[in-house]
Protein backbone atom coordinates (compact mmCIF):
# COMPACT_ATOMS: atom_id res chain seq x y z
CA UNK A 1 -122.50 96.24 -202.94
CA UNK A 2 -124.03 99.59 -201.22
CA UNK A 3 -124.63 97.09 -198.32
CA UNK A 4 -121.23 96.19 -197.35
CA UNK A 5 -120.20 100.11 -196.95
CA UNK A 6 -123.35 100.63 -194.48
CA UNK A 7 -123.09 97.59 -192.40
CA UNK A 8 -120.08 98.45 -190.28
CA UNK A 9 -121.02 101.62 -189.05
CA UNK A 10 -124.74 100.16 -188.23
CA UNK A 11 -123.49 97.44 -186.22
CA UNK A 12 -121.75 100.42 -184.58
CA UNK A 13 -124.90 102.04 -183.57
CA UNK A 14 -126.94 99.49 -182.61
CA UNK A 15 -124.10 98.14 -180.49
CA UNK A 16 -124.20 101.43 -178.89
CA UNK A 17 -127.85 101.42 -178.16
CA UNK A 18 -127.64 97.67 -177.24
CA UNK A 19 -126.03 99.03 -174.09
CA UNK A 20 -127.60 100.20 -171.05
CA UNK A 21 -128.48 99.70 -166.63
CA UNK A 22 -130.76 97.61 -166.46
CA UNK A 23 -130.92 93.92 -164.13
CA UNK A 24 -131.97 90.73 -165.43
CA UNK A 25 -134.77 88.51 -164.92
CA UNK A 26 -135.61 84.68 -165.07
CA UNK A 27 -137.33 84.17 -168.87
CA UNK A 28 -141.05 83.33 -169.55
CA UNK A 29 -142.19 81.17 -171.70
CA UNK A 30 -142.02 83.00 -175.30
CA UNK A 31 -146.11 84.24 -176.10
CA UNK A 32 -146.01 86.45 -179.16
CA UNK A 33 -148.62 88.29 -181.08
CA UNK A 34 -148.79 88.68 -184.15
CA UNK A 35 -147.97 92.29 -185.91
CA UNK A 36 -148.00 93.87 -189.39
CA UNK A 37 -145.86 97.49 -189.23
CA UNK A 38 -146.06 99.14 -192.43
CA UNK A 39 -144.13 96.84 -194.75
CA UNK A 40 -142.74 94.24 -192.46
CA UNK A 41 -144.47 91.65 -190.33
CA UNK A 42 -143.90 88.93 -187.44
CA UNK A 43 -144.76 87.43 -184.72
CA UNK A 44 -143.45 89.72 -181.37
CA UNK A 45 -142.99 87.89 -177.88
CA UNK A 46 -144.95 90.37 -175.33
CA UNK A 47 -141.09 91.02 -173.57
CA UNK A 48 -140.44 92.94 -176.97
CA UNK A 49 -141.53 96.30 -178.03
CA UNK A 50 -141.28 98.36 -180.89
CA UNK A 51 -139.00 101.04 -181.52
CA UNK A 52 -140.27 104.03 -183.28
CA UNK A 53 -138.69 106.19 -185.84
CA UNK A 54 -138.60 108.99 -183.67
CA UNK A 55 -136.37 106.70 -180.99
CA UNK A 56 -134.14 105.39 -183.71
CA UNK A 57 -133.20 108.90 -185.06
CA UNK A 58 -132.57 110.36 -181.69
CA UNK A 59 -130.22 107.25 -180.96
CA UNK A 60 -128.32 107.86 -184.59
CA UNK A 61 -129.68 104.60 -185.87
CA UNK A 62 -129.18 105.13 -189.86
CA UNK A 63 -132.13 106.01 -192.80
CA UNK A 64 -131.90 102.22 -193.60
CA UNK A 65 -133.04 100.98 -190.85
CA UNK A 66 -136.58 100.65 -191.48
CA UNK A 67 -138.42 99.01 -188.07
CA UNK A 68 -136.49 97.57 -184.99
CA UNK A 69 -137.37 95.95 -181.83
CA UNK A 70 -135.94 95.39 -178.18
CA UNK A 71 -136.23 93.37 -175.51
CA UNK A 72 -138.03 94.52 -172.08
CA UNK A 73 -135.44 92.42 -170.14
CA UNK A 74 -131.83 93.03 -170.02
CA UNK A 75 -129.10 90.42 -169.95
CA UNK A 76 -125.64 91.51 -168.65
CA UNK A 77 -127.03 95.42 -167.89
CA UNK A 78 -127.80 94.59 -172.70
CA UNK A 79 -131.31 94.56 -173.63
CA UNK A 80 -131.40 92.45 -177.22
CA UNK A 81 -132.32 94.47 -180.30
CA UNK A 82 -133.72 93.56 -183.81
CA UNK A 83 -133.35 95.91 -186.06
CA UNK A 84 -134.58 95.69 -190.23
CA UNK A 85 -132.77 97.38 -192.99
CA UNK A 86 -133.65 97.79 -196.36
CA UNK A 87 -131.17 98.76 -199.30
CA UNK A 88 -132.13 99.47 -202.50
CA UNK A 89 -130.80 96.81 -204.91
CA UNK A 90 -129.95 98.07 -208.71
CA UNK A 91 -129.69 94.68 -210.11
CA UNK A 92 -131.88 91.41 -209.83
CA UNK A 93 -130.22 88.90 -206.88
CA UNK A 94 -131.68 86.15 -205.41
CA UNK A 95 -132.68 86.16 -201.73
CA UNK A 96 -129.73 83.11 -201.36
CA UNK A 97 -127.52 85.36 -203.29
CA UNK A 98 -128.33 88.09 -201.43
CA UNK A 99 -128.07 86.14 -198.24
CA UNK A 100 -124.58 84.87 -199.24
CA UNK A 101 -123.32 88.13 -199.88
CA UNK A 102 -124.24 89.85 -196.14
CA UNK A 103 -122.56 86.58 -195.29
CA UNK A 104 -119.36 87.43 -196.66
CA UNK A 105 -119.52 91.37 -195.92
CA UNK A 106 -119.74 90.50 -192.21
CA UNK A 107 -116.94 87.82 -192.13
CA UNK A 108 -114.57 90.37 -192.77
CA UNK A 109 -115.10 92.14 -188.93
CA UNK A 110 -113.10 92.61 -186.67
CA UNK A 111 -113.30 89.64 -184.28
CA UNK A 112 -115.64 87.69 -186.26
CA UNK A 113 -115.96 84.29 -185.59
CA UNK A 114 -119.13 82.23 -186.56
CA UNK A 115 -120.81 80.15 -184.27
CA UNK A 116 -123.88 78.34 -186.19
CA UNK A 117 -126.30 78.60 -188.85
CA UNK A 118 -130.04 77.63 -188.57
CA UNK A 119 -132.79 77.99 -190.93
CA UNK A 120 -136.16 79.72 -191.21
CA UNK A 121 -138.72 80.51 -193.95
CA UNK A 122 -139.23 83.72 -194.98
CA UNK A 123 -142.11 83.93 -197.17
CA UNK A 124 -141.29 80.54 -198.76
CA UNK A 125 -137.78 80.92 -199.42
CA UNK A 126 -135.20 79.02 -197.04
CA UNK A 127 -132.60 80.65 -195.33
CA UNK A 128 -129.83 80.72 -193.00
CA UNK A 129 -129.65 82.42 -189.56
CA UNK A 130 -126.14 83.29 -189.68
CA UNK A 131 -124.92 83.49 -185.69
CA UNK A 132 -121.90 85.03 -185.47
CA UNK A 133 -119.54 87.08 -182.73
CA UNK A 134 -117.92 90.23 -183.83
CA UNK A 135 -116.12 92.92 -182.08
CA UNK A 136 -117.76 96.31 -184.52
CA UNK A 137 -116.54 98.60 -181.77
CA UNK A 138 -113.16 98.58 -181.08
CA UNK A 139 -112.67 99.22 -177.58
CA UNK A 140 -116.41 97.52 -176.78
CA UNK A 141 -116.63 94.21 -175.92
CA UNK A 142 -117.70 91.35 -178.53
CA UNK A 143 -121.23 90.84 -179.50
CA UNK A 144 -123.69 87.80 -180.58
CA UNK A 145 -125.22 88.69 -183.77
CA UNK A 146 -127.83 86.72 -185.26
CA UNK A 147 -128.89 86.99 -189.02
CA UNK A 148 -131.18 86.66 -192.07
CA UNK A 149 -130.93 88.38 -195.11
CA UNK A 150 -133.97 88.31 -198.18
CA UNK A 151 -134.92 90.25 -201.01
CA UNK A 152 -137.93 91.50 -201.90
CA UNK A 153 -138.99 93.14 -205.06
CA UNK A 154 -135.83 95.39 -205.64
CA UNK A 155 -134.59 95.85 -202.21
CA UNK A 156 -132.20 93.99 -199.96
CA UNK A 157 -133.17 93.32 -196.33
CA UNK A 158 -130.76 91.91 -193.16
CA UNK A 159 -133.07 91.05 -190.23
CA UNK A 160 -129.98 91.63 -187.56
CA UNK A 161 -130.07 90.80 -183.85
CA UNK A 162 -127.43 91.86 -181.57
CA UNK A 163 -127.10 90.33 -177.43
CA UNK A 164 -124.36 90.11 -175.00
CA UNK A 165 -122.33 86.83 -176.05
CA UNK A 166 -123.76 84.46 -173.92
CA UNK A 167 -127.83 84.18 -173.51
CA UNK A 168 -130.30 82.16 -172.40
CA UNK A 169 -131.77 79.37 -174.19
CA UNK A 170 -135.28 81.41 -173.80
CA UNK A 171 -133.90 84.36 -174.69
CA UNK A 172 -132.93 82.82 -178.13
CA UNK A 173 -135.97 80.81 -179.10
CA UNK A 174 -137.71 84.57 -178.98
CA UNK A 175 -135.54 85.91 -181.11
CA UNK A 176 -135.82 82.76 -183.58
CA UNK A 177 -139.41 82.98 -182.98
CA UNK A 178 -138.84 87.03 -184.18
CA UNK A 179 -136.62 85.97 -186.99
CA UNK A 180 -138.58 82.73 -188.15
CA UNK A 181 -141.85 84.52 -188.64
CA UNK A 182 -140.73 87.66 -190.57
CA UNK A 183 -143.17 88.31 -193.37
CA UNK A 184 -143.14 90.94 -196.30
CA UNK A 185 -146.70 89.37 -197.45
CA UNK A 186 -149.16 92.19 -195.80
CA UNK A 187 -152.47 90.31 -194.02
CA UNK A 188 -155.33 90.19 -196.14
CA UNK A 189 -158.47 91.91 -194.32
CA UNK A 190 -160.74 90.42 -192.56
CA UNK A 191 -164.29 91.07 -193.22
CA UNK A 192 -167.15 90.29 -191.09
C-alpha cells in the first residue's frame, strides 16, 4: 500500500514542525465554528487555525497532505497539529479496511505503543481514533498521535494529530471535537 511508504517520513515532518518556543496557557472551554476548506470540512475550536499551502510547503510538509491545522497554544514549548492526507487508492477498500490497514502500517514504528481507541462518525461510517505513542524521529523525543483513517470515492485519507505525550484533558476534547466532526459531504447552499 502507497500509504505505508509515505507515512514514516510525514510523521517526520510534522514532528518537526510540531516543535517550537512558545509558553503555555490554562485551556478554554472548546467553541468551534464550523468550516468547509475545499474538499474537507469540520468543526475548528477558535484556539486553532488553518495552515495554508504556502506554510506547509515552506515547512517540507509532503504533496499529500491536503489541509492541516494547529493549535494557538503551545504545550511543553509543542503547539498540536492536524494535518489531512489523501492517497490515491487503485483498488476498492472499505473505510474499516482502510482504517485497519493505517493501523497496522503505524504499529510497526519505532517506539510505538498504543494507548486507546475511541470512536467517531465520519460521514456515517464508524471508526476508530487510534491513540498511539511513537518515536518517528530518532533522536526526538516520543510523540502522542491520534488517528482516523476513511475513504472516500477512490482515495484514502488519515486525519493525524500529533502533541507532546502528555496533554490536557481540554486540549484533547478539541482535537476529538476536530476529529469527530470531519466531513467530506460539502454544505448545501443556503438561499435566502
Amino acid at each position: 500500500m502507497e500509504f505505508v511508504r509515505r507515512f514514516s517520513p510525514l510523521l517526520l515532518l510534522l514532528s518537526l514542525f510540531l516543535v517550537s518556543c512558545g509558553s503555555s496557557s490554562s485551556g478554554e472551554a472548546t467553541q468551534c465554528q464550523t468550516y468547509w476548506f475545499e474538499q474537507i470540512g469540520t468543526c475548528l475550536p477558535s484556539s486553532w487555525k488553518l495552515l495554508d499551502a504556502v506554510e506547509l510547503a515552506q515547512r517540507g510538509v509532503p504533496e499529500d497532505v491536503i489541509i492541516a491545522f494547529q493549535s494557538d497554544t503551545s504545550v511543553s514549548g509543542q503547539y498540536p497539529t492536524i494535518s489531512v492526507t489523501r492517497e490515491p487508492l487503485s483498488t476498492v477498500v472499505t473505510p474499516a479496511d482502510y482504517s485497519d490497514a493505517t493501523i497496522r502500517s503505524v504499529s510497526v514504528l519505532p517506539g510505538y505503543k498504543l494507548i486507546d481507541q475511541k470512536k467517531v462518525t465520519i460521514d456515517g461510517v464508524s471508526l476508530p481514533v487510534h491513540v498511539f505513542f511513537a518515536q518517528p524521529v530518532s533522536g526526538e523525543p516520543q510523540r502522542r498521535f491520534l488517528q482516523v483513517s476513511t475513504v472516500v470515492g477512490q482515495n484514502g485519507y488519515a486525519i493525524t494529530a500529533l502533541t507532546p505525550l502528555t496533554v490536557s484533558s481540554s486540549l484533547e476534547s478539541e482535537i476529538l471535537t476536530i476529529l469527530g466532526s470531519i466531513t467530506f459531504k460539502a454544505p448545501e447552499a443556503t438561499t435566502k
